[in-house]
N, C-alpha and C. Protein backbone atom coordinates (compact mmCIF):
# COMPACT_ATOMS: atom_id res chain seq x y z
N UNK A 1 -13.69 22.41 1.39
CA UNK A 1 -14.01 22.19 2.78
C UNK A 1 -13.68 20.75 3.19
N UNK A 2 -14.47 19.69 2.40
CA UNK A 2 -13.76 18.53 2.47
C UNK A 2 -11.69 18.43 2.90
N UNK A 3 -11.14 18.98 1.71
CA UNK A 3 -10.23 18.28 1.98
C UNK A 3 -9.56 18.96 2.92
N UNK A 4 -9.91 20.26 3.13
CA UNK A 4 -9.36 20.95 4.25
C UNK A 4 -9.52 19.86 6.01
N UNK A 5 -10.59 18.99 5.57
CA UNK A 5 -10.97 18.67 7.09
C UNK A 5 -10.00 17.16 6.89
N UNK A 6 -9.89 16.93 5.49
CA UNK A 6 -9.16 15.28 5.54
C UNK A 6 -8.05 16.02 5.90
N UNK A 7 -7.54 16.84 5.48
CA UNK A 7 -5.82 17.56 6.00
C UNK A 7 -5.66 18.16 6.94
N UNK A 8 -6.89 18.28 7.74
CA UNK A 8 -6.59 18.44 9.37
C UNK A 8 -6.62 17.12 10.28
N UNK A 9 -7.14 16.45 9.76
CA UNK A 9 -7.49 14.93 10.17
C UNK A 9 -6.32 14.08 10.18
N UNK A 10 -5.83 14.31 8.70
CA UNK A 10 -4.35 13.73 8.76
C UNK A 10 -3.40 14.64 9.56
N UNK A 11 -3.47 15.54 9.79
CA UNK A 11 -2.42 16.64 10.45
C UNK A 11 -2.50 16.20 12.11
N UNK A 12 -3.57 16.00 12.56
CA UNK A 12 -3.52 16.00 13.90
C UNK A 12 -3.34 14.28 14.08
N UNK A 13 -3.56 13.67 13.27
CA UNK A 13 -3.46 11.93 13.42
C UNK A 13 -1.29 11.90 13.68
N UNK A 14 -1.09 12.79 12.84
CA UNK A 14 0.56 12.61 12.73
C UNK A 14 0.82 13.60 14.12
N UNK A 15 0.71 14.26 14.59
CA UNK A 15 0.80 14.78 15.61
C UNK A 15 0.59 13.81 16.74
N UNK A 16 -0.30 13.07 17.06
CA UNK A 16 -0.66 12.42 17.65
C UNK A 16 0.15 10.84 18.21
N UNK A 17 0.22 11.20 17.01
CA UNK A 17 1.51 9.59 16.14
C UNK A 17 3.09 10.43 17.10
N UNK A 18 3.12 11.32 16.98
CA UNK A 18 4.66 11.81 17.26
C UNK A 18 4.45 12.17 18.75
N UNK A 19 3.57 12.79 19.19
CA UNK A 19 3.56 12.43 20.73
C UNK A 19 3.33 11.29 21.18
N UNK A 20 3.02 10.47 20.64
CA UNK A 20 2.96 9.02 20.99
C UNK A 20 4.34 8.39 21.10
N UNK A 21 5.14 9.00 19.75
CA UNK A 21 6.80 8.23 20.13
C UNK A 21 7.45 8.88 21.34
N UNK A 22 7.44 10.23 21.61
CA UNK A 22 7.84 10.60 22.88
C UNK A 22 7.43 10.34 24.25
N UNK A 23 5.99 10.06 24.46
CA UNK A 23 5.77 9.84 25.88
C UNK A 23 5.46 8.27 25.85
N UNK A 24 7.11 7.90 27.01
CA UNK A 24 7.58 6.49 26.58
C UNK A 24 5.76 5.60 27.61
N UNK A 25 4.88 6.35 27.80
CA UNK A 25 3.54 5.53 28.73
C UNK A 25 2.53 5.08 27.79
N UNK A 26 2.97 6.14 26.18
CA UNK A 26 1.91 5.68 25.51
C UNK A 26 2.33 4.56 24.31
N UNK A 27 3.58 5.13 24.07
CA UNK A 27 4.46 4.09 22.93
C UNK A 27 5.06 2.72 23.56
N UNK A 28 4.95 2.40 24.98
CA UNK A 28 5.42 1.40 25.34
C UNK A 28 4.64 -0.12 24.65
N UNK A 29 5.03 -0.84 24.14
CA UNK A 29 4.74 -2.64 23.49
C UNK A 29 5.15 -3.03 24.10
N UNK A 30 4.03 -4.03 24.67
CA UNK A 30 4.13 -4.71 25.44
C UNK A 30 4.28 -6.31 24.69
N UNK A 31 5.27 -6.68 24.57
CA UNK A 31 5.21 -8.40 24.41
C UNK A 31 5.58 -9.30 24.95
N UNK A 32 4.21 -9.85 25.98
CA UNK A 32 4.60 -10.81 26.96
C UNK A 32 4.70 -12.60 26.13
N UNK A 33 4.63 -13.91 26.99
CA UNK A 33 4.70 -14.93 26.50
C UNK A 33 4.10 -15.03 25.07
N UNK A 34 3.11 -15.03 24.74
CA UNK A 34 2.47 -15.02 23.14
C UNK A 34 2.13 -13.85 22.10
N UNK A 35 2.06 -14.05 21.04
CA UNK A 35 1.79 -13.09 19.96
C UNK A 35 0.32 -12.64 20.57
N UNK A 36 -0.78 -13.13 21.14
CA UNK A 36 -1.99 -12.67 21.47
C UNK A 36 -1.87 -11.58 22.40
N UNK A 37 -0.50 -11.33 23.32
CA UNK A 37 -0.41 -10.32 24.17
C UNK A 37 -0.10 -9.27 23.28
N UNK A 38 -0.19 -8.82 22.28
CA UNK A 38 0.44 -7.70 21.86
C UNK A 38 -0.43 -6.52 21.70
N UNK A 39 -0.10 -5.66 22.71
CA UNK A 39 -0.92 -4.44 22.70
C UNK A 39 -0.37 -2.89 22.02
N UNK A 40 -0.70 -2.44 21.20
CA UNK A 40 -0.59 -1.06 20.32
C UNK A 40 -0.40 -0.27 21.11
N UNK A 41 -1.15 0.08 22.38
CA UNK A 41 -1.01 1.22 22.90
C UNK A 41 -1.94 2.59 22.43
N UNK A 42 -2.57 2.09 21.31
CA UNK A 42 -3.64 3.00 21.11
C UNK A 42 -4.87 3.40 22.14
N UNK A 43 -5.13 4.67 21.86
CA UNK A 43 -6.07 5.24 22.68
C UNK A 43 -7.58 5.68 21.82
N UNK A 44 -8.48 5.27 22.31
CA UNK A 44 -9.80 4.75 21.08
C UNK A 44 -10.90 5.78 22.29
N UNK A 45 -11.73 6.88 22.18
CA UNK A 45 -12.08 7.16 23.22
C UNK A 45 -12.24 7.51 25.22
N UNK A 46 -11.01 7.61 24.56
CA UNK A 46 -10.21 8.38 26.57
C UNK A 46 -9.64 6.76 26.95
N UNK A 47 -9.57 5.32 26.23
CA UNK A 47 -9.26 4.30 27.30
C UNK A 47 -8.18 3.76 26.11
N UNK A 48 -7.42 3.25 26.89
CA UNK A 48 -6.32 2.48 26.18
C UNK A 48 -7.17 1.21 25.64
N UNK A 49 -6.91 0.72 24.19
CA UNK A 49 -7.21 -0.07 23.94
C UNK A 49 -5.97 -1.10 22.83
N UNK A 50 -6.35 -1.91 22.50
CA UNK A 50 -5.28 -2.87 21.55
C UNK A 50 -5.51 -1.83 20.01
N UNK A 51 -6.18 -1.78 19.59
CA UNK A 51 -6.32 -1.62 18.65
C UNK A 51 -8.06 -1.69 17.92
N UNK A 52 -8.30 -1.35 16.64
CA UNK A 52 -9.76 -0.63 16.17
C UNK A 52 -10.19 -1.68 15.19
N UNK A 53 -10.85 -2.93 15.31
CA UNK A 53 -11.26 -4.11 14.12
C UNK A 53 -12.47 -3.64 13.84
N UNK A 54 -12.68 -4.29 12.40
CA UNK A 54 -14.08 -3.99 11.74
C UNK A 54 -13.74 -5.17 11.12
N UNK A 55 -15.45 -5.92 11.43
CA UNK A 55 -15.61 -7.27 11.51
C UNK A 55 -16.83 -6.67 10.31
N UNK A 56 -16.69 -7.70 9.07
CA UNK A 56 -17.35 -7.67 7.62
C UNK A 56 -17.98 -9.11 7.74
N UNK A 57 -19.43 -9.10 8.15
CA UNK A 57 -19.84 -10.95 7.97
C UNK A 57 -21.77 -10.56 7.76
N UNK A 58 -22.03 -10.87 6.82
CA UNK A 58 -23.58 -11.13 6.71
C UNK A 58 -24.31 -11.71 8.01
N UNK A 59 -23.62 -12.77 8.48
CA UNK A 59 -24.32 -13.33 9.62
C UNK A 59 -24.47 -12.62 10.96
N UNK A 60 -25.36 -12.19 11.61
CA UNK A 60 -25.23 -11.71 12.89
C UNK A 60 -24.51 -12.16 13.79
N UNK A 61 -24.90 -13.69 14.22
CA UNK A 61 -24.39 -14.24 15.50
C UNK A 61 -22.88 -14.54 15.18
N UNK A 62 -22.41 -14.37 14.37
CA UNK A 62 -20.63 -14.66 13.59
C UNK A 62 -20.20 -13.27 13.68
N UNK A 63 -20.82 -12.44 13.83
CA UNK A 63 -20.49 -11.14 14.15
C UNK A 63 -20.23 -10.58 15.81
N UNK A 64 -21.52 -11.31 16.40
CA UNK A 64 -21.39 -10.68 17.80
C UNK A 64 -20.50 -11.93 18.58
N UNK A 65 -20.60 -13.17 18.14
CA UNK A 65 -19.11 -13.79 18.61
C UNK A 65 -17.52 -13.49 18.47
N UNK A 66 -17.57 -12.95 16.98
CA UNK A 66 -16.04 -12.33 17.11
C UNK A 66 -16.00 -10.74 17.87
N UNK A 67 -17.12 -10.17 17.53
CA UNK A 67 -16.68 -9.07 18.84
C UNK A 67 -17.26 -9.11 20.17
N UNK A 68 -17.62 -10.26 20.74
CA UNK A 68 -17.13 -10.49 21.78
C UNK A 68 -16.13 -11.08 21.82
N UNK A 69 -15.39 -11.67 21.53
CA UNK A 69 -13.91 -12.22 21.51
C UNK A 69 -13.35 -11.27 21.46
N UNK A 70 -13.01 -10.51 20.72
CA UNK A 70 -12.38 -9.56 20.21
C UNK A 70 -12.37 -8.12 21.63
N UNK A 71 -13.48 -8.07 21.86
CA UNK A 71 -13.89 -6.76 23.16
C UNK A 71 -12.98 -7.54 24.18
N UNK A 72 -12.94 -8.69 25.08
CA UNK A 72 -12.83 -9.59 25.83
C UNK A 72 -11.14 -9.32 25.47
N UNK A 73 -10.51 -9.60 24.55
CA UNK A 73 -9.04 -9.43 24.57
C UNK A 73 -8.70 -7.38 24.35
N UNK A 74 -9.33 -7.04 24.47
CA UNK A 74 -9.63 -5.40 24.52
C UNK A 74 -9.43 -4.60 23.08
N UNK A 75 -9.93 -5.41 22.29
CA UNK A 75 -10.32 -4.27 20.92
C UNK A 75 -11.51 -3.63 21.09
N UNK A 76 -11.48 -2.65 20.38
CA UNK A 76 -12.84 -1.75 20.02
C UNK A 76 -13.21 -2.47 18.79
N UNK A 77 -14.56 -2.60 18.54
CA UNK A 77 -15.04 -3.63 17.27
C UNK A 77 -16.15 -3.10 16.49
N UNK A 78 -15.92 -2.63 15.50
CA UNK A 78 -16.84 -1.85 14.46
C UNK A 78 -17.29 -3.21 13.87
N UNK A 79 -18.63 -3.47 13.59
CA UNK A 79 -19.51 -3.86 12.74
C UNK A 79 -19.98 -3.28 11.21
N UNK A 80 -20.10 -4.87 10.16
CA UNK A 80 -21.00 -4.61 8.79
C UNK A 80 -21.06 -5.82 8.28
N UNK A 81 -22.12 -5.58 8.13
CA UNK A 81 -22.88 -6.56 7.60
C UNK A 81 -22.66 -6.95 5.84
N UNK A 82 -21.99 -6.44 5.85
CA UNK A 82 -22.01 -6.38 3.69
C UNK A 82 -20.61 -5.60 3.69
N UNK A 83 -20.13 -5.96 2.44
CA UNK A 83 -19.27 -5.19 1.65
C UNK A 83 -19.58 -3.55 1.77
N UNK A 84 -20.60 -3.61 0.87
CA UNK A 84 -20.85 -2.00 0.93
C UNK A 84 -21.19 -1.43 2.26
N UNK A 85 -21.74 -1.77 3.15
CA UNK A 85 -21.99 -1.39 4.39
C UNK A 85 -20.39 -0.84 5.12
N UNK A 86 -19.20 -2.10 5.04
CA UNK A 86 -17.96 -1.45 5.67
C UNK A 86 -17.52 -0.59 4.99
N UNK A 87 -17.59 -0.59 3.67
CA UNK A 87 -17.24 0.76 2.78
C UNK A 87 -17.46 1.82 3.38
N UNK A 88 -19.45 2.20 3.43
CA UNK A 88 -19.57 3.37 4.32
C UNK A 88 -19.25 3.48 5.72
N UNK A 89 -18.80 2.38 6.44
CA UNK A 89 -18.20 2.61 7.97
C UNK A 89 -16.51 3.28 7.65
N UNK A 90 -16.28 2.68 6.99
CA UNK A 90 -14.94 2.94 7.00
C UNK A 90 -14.49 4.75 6.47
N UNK A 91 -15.49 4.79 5.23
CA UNK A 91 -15.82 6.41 5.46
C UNK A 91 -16.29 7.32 5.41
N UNK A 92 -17.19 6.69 7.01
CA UNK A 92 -17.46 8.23 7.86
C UNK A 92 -16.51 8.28 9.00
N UNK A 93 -16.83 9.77 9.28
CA UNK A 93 -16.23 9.80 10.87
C UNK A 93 -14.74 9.31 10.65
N UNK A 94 -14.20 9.61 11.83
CA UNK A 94 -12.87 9.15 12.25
C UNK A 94 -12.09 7.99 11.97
N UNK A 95 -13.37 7.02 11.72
CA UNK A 95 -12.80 5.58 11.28
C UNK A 95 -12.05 5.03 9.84
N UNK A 96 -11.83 5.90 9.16
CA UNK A 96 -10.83 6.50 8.50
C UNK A 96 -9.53 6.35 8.92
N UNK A 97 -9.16 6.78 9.77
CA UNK A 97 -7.90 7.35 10.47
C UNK A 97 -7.64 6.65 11.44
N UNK A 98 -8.51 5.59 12.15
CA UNK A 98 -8.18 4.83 13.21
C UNK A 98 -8.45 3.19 12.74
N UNK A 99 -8.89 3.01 11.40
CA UNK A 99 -8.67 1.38 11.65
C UNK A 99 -7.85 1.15 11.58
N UNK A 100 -7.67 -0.58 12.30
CA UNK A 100 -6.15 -1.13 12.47
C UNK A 100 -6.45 -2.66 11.72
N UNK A 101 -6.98 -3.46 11.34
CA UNK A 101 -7.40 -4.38 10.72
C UNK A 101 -8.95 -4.50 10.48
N UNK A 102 -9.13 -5.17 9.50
CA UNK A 102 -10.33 -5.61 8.81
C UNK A 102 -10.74 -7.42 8.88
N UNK A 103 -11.34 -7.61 9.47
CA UNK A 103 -11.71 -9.45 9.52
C UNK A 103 -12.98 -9.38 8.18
N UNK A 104 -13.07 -9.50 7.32
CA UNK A 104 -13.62 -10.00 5.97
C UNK A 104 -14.38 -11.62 5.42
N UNK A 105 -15.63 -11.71 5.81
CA UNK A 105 -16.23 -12.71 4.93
C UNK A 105 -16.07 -12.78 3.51
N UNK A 106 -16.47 -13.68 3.06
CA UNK A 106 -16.44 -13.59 1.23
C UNK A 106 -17.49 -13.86 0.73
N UNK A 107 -18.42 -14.74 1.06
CA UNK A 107 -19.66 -14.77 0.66
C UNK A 107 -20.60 -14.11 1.43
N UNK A 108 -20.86 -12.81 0.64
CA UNK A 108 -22.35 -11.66 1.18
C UNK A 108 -22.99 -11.24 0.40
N UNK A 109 -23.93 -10.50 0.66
CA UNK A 109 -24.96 -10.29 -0.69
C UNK A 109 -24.58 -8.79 -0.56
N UNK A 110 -25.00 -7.91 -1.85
CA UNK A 110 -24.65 -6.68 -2.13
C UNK A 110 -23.04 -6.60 -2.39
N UNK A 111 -22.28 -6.10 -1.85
CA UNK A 111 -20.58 -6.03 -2.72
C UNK A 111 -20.55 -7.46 -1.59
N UNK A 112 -19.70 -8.34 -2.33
CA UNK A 112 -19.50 -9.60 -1.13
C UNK A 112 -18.19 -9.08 -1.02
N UNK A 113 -17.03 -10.24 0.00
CA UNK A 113 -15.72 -10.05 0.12
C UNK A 113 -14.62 -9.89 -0.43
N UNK A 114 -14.77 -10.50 -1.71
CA UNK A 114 -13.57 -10.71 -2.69
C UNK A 114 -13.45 -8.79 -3.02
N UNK A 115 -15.18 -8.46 -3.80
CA UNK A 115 -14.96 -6.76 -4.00
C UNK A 115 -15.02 -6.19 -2.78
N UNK A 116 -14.92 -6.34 -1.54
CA UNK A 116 -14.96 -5.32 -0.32
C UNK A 116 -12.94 -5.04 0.13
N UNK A 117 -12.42 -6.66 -0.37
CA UNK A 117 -11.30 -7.27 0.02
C UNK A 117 -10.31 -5.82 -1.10
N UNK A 118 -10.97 -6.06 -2.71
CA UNK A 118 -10.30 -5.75 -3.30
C UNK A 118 -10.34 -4.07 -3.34
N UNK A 119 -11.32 -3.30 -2.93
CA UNK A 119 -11.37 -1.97 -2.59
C UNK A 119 -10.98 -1.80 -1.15
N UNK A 120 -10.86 -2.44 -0.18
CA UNK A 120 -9.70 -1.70 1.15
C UNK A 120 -8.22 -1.66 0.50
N UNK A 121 -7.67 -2.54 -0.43
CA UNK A 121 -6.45 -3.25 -0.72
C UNK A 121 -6.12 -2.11 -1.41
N UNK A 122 -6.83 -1.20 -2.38
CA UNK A 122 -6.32 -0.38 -3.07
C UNK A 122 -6.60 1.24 -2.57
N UNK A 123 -7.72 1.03 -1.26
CA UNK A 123 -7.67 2.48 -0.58
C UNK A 123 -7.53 2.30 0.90
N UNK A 124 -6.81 1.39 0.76
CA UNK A 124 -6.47 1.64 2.71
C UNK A 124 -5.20 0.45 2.41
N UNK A 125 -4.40 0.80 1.57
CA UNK A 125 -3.48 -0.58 1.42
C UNK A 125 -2.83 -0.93 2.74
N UNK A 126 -2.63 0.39 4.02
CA UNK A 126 -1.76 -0.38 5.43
C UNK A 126 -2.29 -0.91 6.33
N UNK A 127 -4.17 -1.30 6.21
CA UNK A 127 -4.58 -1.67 6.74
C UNK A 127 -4.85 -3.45 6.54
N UNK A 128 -4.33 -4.43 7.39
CA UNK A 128 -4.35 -5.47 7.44
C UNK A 128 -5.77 -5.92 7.30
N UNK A 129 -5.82 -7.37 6.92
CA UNK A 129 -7.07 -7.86 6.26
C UNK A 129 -6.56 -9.28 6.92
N UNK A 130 -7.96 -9.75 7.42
CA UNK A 130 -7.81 -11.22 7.91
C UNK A 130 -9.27 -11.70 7.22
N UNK A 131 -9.45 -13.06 6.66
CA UNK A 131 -10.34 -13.46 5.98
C UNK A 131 -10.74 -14.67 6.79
N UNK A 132 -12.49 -14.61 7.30
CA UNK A 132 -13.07 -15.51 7.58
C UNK A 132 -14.53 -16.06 6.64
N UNK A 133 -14.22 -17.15 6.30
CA UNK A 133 -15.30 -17.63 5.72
C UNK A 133 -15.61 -19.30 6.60
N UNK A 134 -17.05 -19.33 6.02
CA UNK A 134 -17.33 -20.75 6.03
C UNK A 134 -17.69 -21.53 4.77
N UNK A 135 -17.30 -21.55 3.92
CA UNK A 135 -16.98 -21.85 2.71
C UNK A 135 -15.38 -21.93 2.04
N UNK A 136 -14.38 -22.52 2.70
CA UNK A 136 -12.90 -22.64 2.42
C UNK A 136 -12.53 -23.21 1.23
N UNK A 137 -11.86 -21.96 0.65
CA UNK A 137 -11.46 -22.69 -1.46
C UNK A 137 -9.52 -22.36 -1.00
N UNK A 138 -9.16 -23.50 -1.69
CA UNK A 138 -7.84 -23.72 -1.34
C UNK A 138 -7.27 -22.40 -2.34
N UNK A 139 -7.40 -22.48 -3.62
CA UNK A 139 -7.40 -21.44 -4.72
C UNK A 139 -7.48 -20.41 -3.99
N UNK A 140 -8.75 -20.20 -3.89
CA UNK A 140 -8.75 -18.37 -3.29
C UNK A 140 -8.04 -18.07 -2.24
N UNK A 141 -8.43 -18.93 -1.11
CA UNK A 141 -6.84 -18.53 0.16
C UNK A 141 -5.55 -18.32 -0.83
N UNK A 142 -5.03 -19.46 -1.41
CA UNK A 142 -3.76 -19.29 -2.03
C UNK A 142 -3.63 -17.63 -2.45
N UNK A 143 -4.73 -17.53 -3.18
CA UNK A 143 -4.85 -16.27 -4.24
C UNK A 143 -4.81 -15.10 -3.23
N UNK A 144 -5.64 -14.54 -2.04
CA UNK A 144 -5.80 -13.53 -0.86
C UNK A 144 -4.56 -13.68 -0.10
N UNK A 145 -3.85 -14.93 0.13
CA UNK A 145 -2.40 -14.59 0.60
C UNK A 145 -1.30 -13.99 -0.02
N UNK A 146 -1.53 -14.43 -1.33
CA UNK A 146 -0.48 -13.88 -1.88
C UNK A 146 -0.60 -12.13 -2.24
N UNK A 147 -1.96 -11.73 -2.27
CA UNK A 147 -2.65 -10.48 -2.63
C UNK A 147 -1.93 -9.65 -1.58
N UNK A 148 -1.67 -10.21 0.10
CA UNK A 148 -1.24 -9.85 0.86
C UNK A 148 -2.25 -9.59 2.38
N UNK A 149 -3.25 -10.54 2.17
CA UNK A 149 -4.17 -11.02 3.36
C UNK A 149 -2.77 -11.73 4.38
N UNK A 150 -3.76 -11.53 5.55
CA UNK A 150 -2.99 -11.29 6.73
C UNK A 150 -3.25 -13.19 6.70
N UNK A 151 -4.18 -13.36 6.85
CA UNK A 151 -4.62 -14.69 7.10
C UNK A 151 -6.45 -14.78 6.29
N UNK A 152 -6.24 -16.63 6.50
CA UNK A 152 -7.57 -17.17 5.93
C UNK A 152 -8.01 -18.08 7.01
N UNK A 153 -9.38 -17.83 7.85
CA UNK A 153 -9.43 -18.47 8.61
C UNK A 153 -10.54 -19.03 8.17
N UNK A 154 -11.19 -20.14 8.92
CA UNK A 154 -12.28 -20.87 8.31
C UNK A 154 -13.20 -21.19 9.48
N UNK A 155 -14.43 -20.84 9.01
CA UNK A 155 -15.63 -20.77 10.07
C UNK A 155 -15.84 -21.70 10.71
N UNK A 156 -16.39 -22.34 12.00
CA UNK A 156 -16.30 -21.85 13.03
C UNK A 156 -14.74 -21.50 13.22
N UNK A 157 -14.56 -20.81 13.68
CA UNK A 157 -12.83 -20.36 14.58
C UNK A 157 -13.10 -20.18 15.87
N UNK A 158 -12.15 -21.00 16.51
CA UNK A 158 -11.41 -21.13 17.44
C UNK A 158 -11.10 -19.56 18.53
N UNK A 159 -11.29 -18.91 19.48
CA UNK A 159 -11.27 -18.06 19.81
C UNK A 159 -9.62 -17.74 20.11
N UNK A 160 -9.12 -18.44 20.04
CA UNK A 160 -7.24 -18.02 20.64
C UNK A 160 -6.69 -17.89 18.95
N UNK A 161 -7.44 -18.85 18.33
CA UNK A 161 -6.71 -18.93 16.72
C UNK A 161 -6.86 -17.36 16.63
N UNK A 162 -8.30 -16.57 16.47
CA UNK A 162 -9.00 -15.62 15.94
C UNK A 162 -8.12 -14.85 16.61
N UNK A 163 -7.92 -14.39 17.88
CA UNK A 163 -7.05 -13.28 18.61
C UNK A 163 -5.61 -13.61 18.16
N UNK A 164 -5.06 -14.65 17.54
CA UNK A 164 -3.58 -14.77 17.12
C UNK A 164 -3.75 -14.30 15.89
N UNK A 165 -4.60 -14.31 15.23
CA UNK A 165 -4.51 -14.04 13.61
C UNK A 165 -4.90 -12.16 13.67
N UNK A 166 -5.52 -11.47 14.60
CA UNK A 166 -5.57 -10.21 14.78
C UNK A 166 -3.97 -9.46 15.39
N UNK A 167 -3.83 -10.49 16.17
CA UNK A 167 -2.70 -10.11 16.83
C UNK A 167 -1.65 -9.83 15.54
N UNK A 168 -0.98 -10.74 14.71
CA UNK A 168 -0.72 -10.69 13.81
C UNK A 168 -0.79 -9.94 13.16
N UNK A 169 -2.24 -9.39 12.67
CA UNK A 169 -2.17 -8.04 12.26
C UNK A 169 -1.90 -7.23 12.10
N UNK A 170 -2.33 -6.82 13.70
CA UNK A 170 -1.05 -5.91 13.98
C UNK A 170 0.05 -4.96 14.42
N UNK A 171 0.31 -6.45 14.83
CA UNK A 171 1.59 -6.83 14.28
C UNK A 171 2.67 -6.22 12.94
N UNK A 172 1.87 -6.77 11.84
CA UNK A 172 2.10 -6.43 10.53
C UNK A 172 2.10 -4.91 10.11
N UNK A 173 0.82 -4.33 10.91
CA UNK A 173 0.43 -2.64 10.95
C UNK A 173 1.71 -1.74 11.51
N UNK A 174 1.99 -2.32 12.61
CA UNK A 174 2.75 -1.96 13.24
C UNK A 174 4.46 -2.01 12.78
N UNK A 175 4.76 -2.46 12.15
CA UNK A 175 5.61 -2.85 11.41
C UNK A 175 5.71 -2.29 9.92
N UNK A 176 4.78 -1.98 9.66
CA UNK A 176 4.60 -1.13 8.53
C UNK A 176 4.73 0.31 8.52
N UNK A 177 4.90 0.33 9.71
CA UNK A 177 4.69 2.08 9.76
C UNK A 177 6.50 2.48 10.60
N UNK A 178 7.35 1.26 10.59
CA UNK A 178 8.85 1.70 10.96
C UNK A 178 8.80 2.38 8.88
């Protein structure tokens, strides 16, 4: 029963995907003056939106600042608080099939970032990963870029930095799937 519903899930996601390349209103990219304009064209609940982030940070108020930033440039913004917490966001429900990047702390209690980082990487490998901490190790950035993190940003961030480093994303997502 399960996989019957993941193989309808994937069946109608590719369907979806292929009417999307034909009707030139929904596949149109838009890239105006900056990388921050770049809109997917995805459709997230009946409204066009940029694209589907899930923001991973122990801290509350570091949470509801990047998705308000994030809502404000028009993402939809899934919340968790912990490692294991985005684990189970990521799968239940639909959100499976519709994330488009992951923004990742590293220091959390219960699975922290490095193991939340290293289980999307090996079960959601096309989904982009942007890393925010407030604790910046030159080593570990080095080490998460090369892993194939999108970016390492460092706490407080900058609200245009944060929407360029999503943008980026993807960017990258998007590009991954020619």
């Amino acid at each position: 029963m399960i996989y019957q519903l993941l193989l309808l899930g994937t069946v109608l996601a590719f369907l979806m995907f292929q009417e999307m390349k034909r009707s030139p209103t929904i596949t149109t990219i838009h890239r105006e003056a900056t990388m921050t304009e770049f809109k997917s064209g995805f459709f997230v609940g009946g409204e066009s939106c940029n694209g589907r982030v899930l923001i991973v940070d122990d801290e509350p108020d570091i949470r509801k600042v990047v998705r308000m930033t994030l809502q404000k440039a028009g993402y939809e913004v899934l919340e968790a608080e912990n490692g294991a917490k985005a684990i189970e966001t990521i799968n239940s429900g639909e959100n499976r099939l519709l994330l488009d990047v992951m923004i990742c702390d590293i220091r959390m209690p219960k699975v922290n970032g490095i193991e939340a980082i290293s289980y999307f990487r090996q079960n959601y490998p096309r989904v982009p990963l942007v890393v925010l901490t407030g604790f910046p190790d030159t080593e570990m950035a080095t080490s998460l870029l090369r892993q194939g993190v999108v970016d390492y940003l460092v706490k407080p961030v900058e609200g245009e930095k944060l929407k360029a480093s999503v943008a980026r994303a993807m960017e990258q997502r998007e590009l991954a799937r020619l």
